[in-house]
PDB file of N, CA and C in Angstrom:
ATOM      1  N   UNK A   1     -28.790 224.317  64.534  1.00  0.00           N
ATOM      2  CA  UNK A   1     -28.981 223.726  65.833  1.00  0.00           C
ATOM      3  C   UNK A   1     -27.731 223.988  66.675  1.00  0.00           C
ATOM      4  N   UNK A   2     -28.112 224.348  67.754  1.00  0.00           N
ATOM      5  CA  UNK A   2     -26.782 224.982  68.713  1.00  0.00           C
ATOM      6  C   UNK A   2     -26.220 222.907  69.202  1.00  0.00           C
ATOM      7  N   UNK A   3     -25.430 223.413  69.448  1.00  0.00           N
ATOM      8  CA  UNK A   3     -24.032 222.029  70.550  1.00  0.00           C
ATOM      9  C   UNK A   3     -23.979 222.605  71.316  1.00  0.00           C
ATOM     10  N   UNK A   4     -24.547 221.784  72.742  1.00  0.00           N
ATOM     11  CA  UNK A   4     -24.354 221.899  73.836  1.00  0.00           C
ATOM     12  C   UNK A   4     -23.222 220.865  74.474  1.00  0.00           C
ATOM     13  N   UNK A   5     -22.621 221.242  75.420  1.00  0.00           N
ATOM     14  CA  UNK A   5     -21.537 220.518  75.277  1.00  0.00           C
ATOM     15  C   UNK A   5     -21.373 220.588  77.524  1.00  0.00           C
ATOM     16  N   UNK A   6     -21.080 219.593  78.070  1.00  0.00           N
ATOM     17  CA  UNK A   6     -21.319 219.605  79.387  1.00  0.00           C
ATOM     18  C   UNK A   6     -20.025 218.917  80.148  1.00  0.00           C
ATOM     19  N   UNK A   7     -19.411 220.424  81.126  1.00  0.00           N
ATOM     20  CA  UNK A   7     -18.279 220.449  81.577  1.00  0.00           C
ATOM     21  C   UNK A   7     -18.101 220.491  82.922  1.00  0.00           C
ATOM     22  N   UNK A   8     -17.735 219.847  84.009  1.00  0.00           N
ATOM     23  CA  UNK A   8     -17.524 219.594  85.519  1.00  0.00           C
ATOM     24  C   UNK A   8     -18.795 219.985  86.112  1.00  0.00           C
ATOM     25  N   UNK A   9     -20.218 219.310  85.569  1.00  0.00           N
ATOM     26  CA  UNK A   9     -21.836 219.379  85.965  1.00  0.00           C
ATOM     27  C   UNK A   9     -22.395 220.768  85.630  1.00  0.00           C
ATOM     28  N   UNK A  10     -21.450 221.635  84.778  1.00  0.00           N
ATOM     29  CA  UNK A  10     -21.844 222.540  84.267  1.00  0.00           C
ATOM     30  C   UNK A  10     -22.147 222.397  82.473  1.00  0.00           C
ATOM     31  N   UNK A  11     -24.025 223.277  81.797  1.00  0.00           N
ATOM     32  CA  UNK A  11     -23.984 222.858  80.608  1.00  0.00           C
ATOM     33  C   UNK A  11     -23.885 224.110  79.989  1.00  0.00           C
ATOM     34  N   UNK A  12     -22.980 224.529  78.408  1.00  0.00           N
ATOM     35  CA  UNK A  12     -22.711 224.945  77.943  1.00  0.00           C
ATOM     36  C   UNK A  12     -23.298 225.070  76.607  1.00  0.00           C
ATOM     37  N   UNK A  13     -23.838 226.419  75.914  1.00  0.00           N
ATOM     38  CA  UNK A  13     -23.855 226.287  74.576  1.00  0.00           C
ATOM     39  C   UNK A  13     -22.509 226.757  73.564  1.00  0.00           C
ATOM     40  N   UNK A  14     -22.021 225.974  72.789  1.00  0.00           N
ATOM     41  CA  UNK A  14     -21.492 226.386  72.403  1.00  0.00           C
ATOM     42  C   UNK A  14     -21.657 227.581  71.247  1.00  0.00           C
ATOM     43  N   UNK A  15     -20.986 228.656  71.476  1.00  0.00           N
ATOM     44  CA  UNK A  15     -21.388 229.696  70.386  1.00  0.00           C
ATOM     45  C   UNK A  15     -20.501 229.713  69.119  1.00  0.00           C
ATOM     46  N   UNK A  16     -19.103 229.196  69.100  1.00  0.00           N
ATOM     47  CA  UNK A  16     -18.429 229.080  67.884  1.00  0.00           C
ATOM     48  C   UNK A  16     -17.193 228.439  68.477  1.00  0.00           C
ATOM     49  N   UNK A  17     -16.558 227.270  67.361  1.00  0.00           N
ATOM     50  CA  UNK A  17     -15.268 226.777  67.800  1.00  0.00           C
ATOM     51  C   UNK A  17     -14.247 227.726  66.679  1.00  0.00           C
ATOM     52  N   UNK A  18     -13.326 227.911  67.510  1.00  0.00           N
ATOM     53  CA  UNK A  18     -11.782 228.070  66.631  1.00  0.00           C
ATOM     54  C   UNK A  18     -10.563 227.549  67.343  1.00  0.00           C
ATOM     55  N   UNK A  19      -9.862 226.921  65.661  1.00  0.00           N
ATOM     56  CA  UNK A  19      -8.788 226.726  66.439  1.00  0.00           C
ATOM     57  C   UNK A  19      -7.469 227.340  67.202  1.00  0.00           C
ATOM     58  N   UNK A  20      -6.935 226.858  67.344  1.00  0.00           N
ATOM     59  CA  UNK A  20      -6.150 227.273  68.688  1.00  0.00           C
ATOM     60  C   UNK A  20      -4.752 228.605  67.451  1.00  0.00           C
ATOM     61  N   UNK A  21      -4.693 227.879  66.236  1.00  0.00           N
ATOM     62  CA  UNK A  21      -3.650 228.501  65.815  1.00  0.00           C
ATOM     63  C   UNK A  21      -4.654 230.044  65.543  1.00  0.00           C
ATOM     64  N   UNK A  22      -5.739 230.123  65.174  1.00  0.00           N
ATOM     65  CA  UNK A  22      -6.322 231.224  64.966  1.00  0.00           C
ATOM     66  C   UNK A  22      -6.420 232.540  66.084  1.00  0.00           C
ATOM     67  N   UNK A  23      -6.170 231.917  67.195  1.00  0.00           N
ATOM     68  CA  UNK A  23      -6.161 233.362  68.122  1.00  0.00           C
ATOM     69  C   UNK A  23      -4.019 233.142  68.810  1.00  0.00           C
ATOM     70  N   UNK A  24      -3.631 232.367  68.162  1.00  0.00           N
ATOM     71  CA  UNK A  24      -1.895 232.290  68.106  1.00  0.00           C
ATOM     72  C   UNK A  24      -0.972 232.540  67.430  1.00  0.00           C
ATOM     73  N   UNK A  25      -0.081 233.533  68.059  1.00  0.00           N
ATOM     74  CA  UNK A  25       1.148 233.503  67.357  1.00  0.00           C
ATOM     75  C   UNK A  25       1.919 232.576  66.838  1.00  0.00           C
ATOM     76  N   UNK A  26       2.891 232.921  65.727  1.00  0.00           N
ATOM     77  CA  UNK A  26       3.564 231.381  65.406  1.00  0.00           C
ATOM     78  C   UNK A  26       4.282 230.883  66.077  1.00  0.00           C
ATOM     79  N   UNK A  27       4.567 231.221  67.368  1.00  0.00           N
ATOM     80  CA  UNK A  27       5.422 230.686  68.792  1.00  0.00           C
ATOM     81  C   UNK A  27       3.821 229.373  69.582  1.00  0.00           C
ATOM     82  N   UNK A  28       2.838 229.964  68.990  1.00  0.00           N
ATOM     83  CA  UNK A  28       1.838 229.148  70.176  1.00  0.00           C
ATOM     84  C   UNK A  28       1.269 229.966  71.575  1.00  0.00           C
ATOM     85  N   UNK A  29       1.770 231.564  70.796  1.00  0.00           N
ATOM     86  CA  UNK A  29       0.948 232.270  72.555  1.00  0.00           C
ATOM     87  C   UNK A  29       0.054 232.835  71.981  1.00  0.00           C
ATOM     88  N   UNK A  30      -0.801 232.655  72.644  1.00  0.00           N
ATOM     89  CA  UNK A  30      -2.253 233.486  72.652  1.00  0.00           C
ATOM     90  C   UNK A  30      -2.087 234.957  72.553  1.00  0.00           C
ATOM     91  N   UNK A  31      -2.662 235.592  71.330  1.00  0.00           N
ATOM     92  CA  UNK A  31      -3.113 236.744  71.630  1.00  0.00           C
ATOM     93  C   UNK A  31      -4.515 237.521  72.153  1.00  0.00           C
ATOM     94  N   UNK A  32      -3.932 237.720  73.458  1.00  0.00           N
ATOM     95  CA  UNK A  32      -4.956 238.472  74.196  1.00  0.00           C
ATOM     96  C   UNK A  32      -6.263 239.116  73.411  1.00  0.00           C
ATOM     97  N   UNK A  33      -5.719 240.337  72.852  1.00  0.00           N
ATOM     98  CA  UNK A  33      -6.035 241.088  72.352  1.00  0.00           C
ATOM     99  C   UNK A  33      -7.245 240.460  71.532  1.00  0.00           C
ATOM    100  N   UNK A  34      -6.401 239.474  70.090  1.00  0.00           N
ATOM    101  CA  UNK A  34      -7.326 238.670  69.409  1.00  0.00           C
ATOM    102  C   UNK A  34      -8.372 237.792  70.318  1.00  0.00           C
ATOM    103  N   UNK A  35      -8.097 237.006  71.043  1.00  0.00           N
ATOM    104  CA  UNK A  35      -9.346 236.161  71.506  1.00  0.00           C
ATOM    105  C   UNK A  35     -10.046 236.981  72.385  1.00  0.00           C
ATOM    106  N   UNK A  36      -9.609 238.361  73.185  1.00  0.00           N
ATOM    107  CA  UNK A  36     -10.790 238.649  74.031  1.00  0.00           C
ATOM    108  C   UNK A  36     -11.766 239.356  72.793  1.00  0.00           C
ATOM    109  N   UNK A  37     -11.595 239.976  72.021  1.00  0.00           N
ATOM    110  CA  UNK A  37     -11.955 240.586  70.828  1.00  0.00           C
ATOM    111  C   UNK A  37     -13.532 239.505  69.888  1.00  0.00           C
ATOM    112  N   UNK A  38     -13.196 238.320  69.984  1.00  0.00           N
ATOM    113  CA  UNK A  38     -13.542 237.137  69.390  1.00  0.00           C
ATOM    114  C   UNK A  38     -14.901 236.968  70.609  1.00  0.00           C
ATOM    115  N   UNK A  39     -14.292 236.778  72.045  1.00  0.00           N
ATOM    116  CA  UNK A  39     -15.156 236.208  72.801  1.00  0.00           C
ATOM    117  C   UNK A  39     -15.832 237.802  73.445  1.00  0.00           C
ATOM    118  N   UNK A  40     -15.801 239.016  73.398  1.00  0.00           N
ATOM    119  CA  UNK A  40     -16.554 239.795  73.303  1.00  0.00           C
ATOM    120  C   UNK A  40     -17.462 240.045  71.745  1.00  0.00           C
ATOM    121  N   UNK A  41     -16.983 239.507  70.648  1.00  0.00           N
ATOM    122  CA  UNK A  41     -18.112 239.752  69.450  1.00  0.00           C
ATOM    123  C   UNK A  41     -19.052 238.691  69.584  1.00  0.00           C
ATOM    124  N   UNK A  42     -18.605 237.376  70.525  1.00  0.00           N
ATOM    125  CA  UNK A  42     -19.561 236.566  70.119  1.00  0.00           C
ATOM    126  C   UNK A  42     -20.888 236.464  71.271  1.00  0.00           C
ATOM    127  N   UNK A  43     -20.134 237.428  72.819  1.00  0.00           N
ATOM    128  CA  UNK A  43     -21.215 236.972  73.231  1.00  0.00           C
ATOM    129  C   UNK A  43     -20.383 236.319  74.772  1.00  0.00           C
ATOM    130  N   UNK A  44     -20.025 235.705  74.617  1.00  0.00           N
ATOM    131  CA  UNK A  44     -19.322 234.708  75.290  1.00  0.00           C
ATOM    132  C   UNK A  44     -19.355 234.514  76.608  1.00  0.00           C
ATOM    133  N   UNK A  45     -19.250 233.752  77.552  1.00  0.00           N
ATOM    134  CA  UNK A  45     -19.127 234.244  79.305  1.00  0.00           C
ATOM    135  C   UNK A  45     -18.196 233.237  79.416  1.00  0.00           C
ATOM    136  N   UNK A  46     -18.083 232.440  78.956  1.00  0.00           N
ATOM    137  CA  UNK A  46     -17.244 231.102  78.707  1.00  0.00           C
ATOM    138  C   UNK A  46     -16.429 230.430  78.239  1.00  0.00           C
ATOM    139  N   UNK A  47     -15.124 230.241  78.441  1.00  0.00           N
ATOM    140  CA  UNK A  47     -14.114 229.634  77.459  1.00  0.00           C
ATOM    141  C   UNK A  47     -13.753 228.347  77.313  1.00  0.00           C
ATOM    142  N   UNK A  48     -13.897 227.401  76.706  1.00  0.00           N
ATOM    143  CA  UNK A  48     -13.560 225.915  77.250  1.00  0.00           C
ATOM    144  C   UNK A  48     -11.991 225.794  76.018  1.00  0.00           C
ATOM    145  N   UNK A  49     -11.119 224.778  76.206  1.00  0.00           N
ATOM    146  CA  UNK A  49     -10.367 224.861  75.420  1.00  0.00           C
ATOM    147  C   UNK A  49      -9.815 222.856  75.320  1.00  0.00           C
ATOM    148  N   UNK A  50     -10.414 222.412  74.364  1.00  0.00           N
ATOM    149  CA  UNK A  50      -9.785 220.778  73.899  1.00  0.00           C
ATOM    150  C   UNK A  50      -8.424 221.019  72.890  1.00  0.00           C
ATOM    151  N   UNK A  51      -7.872 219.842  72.865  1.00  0.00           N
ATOM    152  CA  UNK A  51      -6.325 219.869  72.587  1.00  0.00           C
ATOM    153  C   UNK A  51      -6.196 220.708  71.046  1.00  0.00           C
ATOM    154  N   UNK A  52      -7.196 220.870  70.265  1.00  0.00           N
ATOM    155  CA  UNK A  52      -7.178 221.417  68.828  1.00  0.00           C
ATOM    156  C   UNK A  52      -8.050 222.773  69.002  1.00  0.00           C
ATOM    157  N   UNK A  53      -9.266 223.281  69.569  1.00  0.00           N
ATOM    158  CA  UNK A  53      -9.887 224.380  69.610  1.00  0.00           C
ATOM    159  C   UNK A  53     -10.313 225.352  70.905  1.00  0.00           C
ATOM    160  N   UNK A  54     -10.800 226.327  70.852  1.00  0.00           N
ATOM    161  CA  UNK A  54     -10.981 226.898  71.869  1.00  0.00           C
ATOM    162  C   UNK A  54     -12.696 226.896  72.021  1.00  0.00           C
ATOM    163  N   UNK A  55     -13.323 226.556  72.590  1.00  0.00           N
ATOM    164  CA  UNK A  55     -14.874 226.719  72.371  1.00  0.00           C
ATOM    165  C   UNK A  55     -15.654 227.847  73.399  1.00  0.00           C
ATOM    166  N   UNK A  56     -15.796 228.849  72.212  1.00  0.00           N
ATOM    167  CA  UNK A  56     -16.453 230.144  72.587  1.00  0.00           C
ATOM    168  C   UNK A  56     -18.245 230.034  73.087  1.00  0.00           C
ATOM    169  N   UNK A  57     -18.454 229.869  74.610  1.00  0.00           N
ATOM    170  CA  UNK A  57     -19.387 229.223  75.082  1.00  0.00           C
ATOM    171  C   UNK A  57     -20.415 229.893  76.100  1.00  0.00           C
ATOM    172  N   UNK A  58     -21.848 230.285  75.925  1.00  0.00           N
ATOM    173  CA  UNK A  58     -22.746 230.616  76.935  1.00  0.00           C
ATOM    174  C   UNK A  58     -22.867 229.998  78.170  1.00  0.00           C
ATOM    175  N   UNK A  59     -23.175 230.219  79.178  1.00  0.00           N
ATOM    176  CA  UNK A  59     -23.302 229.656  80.671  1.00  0.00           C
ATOM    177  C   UNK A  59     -24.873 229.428  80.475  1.00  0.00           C
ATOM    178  N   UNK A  60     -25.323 227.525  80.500  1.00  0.00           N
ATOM    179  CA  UNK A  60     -26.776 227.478  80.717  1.00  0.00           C
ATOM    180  C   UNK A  60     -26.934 227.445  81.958  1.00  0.00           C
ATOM    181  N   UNK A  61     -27.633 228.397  82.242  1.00  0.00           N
ATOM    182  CA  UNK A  61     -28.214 228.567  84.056  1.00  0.00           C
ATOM    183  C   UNK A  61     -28.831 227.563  84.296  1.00  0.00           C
ATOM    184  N   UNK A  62     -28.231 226.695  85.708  1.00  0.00           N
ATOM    185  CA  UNK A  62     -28.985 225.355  86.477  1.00  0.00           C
ATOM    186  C   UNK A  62     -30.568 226.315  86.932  1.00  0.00           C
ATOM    187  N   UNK A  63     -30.994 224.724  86.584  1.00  0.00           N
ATOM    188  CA  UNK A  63     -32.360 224.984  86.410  1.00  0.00           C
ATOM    189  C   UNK A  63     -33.303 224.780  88.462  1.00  0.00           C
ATOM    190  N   UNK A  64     -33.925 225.066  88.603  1.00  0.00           N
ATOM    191  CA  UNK A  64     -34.577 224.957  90.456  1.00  0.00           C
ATOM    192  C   UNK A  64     -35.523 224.269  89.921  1.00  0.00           C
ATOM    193  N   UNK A  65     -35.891 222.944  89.776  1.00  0.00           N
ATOM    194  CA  UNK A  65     -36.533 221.873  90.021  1.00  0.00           C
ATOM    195  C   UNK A  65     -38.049 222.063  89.985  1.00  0.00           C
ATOM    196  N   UNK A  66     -37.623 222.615  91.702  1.00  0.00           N
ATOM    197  CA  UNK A  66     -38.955 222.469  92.893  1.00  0.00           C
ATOM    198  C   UNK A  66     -39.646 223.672  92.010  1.00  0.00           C
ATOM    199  N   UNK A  67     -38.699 225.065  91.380  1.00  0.00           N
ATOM    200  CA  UNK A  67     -39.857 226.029  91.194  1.00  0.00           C
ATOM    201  C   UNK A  67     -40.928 225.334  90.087  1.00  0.00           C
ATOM    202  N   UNK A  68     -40.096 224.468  89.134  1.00  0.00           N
ATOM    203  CA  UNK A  68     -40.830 224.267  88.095  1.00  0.00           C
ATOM    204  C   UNK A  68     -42.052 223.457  88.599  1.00  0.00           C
ATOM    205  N   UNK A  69     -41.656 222.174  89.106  1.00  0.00           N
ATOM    206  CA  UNK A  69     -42.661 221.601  89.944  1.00  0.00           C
ATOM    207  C   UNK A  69     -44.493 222.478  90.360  1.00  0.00           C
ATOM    208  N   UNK A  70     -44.021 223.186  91.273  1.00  0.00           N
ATOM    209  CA  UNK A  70     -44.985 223.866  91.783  1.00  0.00           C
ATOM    210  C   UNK A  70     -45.709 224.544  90.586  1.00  0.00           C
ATOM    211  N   UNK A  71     -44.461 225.275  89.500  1.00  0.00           N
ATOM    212  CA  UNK A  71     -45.443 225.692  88.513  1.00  0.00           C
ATOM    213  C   UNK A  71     -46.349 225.156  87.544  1.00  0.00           C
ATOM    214  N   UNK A  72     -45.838 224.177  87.652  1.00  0.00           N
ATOM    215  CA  UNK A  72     -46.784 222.884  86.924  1.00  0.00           C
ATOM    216  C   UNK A  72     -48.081 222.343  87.894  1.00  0.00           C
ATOM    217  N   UNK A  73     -47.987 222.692  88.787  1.00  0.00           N
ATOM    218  CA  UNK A  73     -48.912 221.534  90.047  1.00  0.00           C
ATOM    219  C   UNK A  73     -50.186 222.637  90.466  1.00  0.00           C
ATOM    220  N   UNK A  74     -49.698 223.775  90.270  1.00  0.00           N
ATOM    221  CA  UNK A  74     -50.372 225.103  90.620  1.00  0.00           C
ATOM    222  C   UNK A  74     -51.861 224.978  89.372  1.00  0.00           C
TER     223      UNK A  74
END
């Protein structure tokens, strides 16, 4: 079952968490290289990042209401 997870009225699937030391050097900087690598295998359009992981995440497209409406009423 996917985690959806919902960020400034935007909803997200999440596609995989890792943590933060996994795409970091032992200083704490990000390697480029490694996480774009990660979020191009997985798919990704989306990066969210909480104090322990980075969450590798799809964009759920807002939904138009009214079209559904009509398609139902039709």
């Amino acid at each position: 079952m996917k985690q959806l997870y919902r960020h400034n009225d935007k909803v997200y699937v999440i596609l995989r968490k890792l943590p933060h030391h996994n795409v970091s050097d032992k200083q704490g900087n990000i390697i480029s290289e490694l996480f774009n690598a990660w979020k191009e295998h997985l798919g990704a359009d989306h990066v969210l990042r909480d104090s322990t992981h980075f969450m590798f995440c799809e964009t759920v497209p807002d939904v138009e209401w009214e079209e559904i409406v009509e398609e139902v009423t039709e």
